[in-house]
N, C-alpha and C. Protein backbone atom coordinates (compact mmCIF):
# COMPACT_ATOMS: atom_id res chain seq x y z
N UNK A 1 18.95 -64.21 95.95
CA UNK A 1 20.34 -63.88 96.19
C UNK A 1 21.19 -65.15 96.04
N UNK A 2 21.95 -65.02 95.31
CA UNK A 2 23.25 -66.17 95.15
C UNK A 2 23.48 -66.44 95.97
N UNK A 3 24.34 -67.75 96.46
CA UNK A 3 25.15 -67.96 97.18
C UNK A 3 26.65 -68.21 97.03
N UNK A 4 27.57 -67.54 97.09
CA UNK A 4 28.77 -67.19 96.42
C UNK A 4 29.64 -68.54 96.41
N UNK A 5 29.30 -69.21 97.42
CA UNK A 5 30.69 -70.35 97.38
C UNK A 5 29.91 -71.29 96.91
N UNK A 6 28.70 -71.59 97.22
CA UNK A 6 27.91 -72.74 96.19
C UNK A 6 27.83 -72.50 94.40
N UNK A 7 28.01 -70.82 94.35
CA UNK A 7 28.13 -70.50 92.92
C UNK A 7 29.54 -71.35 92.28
N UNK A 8 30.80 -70.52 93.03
CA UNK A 8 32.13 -70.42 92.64
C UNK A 8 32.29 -72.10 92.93
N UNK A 9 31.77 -72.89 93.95
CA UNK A 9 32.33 -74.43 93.72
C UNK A 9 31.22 -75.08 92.54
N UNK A 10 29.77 -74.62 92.36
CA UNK A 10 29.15 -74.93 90.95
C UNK A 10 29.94 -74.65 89.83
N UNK A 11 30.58 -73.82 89.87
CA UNK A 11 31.53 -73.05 88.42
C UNK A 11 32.59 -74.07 88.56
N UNK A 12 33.45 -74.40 89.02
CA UNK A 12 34.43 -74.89 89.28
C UNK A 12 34.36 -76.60 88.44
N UNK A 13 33.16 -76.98 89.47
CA UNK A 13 32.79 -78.46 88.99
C UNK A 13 32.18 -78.48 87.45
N UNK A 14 31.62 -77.61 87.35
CA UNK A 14 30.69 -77.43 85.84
C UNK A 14 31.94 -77.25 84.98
N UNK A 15 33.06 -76.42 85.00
CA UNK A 15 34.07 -76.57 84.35
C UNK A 15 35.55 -77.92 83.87
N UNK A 16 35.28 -78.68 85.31
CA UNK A 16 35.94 -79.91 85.44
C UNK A 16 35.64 -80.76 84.30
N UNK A 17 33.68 -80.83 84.65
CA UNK A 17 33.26 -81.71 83.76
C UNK A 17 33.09 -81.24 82.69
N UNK A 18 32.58 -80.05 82.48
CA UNK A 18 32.20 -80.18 80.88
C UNK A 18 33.45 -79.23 79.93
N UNK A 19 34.10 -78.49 80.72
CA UNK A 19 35.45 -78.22 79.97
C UNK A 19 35.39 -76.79 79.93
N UNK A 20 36.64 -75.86 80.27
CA UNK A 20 36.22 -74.36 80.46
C UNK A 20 35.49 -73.58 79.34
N UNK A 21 36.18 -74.24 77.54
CA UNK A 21 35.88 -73.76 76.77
C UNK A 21 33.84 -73.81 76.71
N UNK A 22 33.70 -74.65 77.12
CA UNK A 22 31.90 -74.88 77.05
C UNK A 22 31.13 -73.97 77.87
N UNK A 23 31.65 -73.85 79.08
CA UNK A 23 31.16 -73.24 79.96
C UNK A 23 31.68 -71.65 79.88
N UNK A 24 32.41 -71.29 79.52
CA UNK A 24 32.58 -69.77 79.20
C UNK A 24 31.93 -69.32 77.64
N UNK A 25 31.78 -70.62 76.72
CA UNK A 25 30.82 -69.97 75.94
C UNK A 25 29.59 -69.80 76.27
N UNK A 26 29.19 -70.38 77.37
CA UNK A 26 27.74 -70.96 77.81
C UNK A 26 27.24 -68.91 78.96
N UNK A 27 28.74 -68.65 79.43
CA UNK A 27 28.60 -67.39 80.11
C UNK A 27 28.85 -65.92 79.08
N UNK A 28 29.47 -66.50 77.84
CA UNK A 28 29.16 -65.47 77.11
C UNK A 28 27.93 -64.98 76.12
N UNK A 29 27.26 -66.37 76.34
CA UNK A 29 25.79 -66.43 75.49
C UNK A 29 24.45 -66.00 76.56
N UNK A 30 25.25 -66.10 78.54
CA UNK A 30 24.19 -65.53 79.02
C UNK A 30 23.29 -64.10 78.85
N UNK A 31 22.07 -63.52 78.81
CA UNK A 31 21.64 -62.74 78.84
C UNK A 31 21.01 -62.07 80.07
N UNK A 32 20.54 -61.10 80.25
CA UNK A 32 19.55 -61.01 81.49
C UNK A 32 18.30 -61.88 81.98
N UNK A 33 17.68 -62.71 80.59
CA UNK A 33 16.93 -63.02 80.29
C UNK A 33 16.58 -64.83 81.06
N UNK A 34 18.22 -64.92 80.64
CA UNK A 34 18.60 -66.34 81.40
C UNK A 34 19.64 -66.90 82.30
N UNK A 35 20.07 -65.09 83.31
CA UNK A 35 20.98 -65.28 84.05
C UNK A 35 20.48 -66.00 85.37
N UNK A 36 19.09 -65.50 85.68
CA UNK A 36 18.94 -66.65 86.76
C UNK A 36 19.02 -67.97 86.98
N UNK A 37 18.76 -68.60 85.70
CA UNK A 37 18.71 -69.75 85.44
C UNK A 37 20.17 -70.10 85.35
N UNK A 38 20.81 -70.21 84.35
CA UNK A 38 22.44 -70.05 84.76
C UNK A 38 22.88 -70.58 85.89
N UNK A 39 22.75 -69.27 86.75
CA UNK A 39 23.00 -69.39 88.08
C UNK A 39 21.93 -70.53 89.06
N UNK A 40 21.00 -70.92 89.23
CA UNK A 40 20.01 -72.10 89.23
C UNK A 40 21.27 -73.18 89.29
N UNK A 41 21.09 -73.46 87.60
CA UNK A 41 22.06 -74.79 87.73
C UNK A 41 23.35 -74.75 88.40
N UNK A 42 24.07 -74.12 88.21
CA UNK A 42 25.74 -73.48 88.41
C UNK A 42 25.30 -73.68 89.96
N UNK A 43 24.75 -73.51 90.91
CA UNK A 43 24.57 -74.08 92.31
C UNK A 43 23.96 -75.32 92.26
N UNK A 44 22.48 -75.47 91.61
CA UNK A 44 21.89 -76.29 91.90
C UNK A 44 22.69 -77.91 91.63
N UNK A 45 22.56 -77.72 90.28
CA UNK A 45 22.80 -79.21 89.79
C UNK A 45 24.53 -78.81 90.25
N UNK A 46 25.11 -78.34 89.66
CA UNK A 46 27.08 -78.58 89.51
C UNK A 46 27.23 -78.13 91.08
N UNK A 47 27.13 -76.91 91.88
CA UNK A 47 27.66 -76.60 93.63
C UNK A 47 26.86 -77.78 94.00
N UNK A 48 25.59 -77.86 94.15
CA UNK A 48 25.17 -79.52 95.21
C UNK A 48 25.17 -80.60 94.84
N UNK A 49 24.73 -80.86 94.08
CA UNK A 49 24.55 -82.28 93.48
C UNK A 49 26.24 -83.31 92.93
N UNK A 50 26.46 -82.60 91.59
CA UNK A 50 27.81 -82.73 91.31
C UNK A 50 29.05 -82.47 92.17
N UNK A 51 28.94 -81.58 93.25
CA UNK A 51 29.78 -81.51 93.71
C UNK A 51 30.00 -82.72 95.48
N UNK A 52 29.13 -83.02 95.55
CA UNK A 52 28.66 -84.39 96.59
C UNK A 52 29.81 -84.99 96.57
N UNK A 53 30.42 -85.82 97.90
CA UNK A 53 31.41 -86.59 97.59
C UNK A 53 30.95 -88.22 97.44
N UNK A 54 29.24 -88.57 97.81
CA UNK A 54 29.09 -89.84 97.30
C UNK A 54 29.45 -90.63 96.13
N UNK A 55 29.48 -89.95 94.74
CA UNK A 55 29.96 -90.95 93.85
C UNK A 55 31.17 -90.13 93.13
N UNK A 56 31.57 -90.90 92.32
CA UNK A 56 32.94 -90.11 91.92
C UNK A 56 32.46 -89.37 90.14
N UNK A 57 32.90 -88.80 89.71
CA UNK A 57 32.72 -87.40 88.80
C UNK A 57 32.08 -88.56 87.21
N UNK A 58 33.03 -90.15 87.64
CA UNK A 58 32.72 -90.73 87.04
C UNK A 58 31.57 -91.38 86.61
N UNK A 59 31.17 -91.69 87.80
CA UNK A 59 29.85 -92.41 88.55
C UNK A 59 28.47 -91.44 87.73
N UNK A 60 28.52 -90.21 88.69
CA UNK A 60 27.34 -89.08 88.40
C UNK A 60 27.27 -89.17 86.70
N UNK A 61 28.48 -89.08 86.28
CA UNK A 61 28.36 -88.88 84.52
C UNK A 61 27.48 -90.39 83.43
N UNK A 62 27.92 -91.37 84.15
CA UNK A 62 27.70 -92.46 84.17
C UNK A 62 25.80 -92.69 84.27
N UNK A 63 25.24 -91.87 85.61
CA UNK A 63 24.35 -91.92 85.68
C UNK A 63 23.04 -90.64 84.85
N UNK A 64 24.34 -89.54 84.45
CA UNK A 64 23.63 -88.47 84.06
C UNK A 64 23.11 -89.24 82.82
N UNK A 65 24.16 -89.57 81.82
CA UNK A 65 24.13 -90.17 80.84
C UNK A 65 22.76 -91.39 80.36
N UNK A 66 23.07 -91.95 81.47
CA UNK A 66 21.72 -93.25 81.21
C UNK A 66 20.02 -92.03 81.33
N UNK A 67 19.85 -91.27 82.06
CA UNK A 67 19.18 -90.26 82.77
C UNK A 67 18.51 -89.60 81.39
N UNK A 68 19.78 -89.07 80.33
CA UNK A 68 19.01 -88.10 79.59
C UNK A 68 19.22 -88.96 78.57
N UNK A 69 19.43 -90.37 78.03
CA UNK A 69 19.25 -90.93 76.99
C UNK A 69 17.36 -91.93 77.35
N UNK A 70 17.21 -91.95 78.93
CA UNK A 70 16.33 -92.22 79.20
C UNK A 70 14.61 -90.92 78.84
N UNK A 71 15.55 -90.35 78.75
CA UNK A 71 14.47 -89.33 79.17
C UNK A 71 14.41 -88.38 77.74
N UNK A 72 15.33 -89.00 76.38
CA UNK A 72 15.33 -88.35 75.21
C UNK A 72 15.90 -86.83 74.54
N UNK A 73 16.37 -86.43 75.84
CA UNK A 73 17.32 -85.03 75.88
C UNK A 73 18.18 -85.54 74.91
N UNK A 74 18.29 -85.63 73.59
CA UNK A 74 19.53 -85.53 72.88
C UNK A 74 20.79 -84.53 73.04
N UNK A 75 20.21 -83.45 73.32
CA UNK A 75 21.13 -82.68 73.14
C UNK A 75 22.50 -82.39 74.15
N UNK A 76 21.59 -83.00 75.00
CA UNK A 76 22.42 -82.59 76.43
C UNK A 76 22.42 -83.67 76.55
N UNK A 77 22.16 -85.04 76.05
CA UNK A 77 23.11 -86.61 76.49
C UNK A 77 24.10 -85.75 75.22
N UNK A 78 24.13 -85.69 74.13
CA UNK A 78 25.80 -85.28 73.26
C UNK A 78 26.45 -84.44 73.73
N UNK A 79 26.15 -83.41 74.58
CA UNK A 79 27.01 -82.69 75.21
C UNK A 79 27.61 -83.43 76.71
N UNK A 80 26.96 -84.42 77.46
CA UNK A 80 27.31 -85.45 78.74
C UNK A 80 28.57 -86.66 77.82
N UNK A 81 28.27 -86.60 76.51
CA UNK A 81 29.04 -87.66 76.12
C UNK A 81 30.54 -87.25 75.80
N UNK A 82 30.39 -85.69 75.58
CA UNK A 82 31.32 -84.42 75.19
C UNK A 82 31.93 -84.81 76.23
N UNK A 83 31.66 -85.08 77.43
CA UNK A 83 31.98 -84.71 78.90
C UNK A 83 33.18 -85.67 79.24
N UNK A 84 32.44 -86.89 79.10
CA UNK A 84 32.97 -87.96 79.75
C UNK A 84 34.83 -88.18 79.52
N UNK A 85 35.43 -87.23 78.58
CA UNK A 85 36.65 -87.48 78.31
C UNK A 85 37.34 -86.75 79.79
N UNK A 86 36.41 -85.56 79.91
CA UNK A 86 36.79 -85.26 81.55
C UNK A 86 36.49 -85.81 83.48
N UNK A 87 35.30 -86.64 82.59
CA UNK A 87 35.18 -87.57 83.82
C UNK A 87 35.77 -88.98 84.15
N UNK A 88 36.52 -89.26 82.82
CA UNK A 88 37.03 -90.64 83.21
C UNK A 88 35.78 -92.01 82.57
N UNK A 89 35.05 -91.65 82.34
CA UNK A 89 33.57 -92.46 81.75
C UNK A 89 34.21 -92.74 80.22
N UNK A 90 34.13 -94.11 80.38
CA UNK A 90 34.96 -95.08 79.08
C UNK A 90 33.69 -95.16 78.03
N UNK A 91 34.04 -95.49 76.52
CA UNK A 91 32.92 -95.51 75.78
C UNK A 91 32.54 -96.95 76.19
N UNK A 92 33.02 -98.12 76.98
CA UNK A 92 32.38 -99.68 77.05
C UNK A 92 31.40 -98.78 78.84
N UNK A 93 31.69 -97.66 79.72
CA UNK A 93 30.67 -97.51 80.40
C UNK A 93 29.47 -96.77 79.71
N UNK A 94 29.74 -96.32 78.87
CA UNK A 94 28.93 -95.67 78.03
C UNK A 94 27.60 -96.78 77.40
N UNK A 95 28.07 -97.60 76.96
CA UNK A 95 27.41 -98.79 75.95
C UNK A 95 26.68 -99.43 77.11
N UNK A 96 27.40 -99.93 78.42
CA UNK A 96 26.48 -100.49 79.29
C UNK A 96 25.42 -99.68 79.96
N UNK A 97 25.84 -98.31 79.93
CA UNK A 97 24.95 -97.35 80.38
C UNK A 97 23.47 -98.07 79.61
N UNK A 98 23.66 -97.74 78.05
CA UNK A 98 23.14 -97.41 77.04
C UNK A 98 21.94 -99.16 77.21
N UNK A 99 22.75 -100.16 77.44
CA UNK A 99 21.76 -101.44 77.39
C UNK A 99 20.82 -101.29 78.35
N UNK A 100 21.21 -100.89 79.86
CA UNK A 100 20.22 -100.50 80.78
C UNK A 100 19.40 -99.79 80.40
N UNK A 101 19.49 -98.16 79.94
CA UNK A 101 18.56 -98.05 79.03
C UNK A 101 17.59 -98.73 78.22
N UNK A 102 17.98 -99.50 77.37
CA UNK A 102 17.49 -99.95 76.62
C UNK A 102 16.04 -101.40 77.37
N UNK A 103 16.52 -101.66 78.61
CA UNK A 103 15.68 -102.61 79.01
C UNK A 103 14.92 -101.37 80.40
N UNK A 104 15.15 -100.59 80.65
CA UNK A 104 14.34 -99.90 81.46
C UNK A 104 13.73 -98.57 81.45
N UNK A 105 14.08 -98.18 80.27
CA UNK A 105 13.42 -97.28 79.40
C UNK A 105 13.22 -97.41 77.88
N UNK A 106 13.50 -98.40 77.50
CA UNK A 106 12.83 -98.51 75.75
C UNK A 106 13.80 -98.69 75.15
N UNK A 107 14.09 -99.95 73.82
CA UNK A 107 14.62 -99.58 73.18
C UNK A 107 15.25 -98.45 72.15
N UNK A 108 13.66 -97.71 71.33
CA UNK A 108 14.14 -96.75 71.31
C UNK A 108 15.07 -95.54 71.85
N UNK A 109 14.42 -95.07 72.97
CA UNK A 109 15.15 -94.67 73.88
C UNK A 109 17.08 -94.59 73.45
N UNK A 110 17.17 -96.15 73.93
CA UNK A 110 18.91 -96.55 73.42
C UNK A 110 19.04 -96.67 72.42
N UNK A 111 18.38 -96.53 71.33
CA UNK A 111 18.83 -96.84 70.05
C UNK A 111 19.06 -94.83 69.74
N UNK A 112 18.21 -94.35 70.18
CA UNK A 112 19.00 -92.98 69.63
C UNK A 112 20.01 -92.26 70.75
N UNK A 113 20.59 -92.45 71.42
CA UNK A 113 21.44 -92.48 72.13
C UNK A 113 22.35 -93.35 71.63
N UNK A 114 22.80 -94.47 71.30
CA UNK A 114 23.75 -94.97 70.52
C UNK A 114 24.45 -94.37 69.71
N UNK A 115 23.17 -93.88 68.74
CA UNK A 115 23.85 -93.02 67.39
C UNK A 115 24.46 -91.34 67.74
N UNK A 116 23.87 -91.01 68.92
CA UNK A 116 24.30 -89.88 69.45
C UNK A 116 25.74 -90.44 69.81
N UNK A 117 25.60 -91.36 70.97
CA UNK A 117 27.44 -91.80 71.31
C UNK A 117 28.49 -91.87 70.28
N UNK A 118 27.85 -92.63 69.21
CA UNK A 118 28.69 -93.13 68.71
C UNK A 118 29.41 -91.77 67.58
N UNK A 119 28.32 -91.08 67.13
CA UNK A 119 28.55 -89.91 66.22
C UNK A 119 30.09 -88.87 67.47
N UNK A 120 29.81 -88.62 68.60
CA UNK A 120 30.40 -88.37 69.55
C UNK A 120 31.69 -88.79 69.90
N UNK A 121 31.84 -89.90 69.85
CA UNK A 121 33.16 -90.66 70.38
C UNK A 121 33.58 -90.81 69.53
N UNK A 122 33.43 -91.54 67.86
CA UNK A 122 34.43 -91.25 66.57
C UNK A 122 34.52 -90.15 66.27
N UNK A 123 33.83 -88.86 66.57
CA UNK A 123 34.94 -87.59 66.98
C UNK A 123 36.49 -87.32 67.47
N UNK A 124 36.40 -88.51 68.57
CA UNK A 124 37.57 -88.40 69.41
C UNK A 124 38.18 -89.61 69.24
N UNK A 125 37.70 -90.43 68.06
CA UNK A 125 38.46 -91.82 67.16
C UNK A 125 38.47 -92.68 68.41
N UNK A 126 37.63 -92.85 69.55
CA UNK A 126 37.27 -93.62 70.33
C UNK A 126 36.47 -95.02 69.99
N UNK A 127 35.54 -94.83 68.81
CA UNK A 127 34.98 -95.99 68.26
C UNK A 127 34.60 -95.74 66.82
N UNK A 128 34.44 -96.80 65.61
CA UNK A 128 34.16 -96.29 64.14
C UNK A 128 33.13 -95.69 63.95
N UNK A 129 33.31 -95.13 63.15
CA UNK A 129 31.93 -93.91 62.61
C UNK A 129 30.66 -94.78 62.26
């Protein structure tokens, strides 16, 4: 059973950060198949975690970021990098993210995360292609 206000403040924050348009495509692509899950994160990670008042929207993004370039999630560090125009996360926190990486999880590691950022942010003419 859901929990309605951990849902509706997960929805809320999941929308802050990653932008309504993402997240209502993300609820129009749900199925039966993967509504629990959905709902999982939408409390788990965005109602508790993200929604915490220890670090600021900036901070968490900051750390999500180093997290899944550490851990090789491409897809979802380019969609965290999508993000950061709503969290306040600059492309120079981005790059330092990215060196830590690079000395505590592998160069590799930061080297494809770079090209993810960077493909990402000269989207938004933030840095050259």
């Amino acid at each position: 059973m859901a929990d309605d206000s951990l849902f509706e403040r997960g929805l809320a924050t999941r929308k802050a950060v990653l932008g309504d348009d993402h997240v209502n495509g993300a609820t129009a692509r749900q199925t039966l198949f993967d509504e629990d899950f959905q709902a999982f994160i939408t409390e788990g990670a965005w109602g508790s975690v993200w929604s915490r008042p220890g670090l600021t929207k900036r901070e968490r993004s900051i750390v999500t970021l180093a997290l899944l370039a550490a851990l090789g999630h491409e897809e979802e560090f380019a969609m965290h990098v999508r993000a950061t125009i709503n969290t306040g996360a600059s492309a120079e926190d981005i790059k330092e993210a990215l060196l830590h990486v690079a000395v505590y999880a592998g160069v590799p590691a930061a080297n494809s995360a770079f090209k993810i950022a960077k493909q990402e942010l000269a989207k938004r003419g933030e840095v050259a292609p």
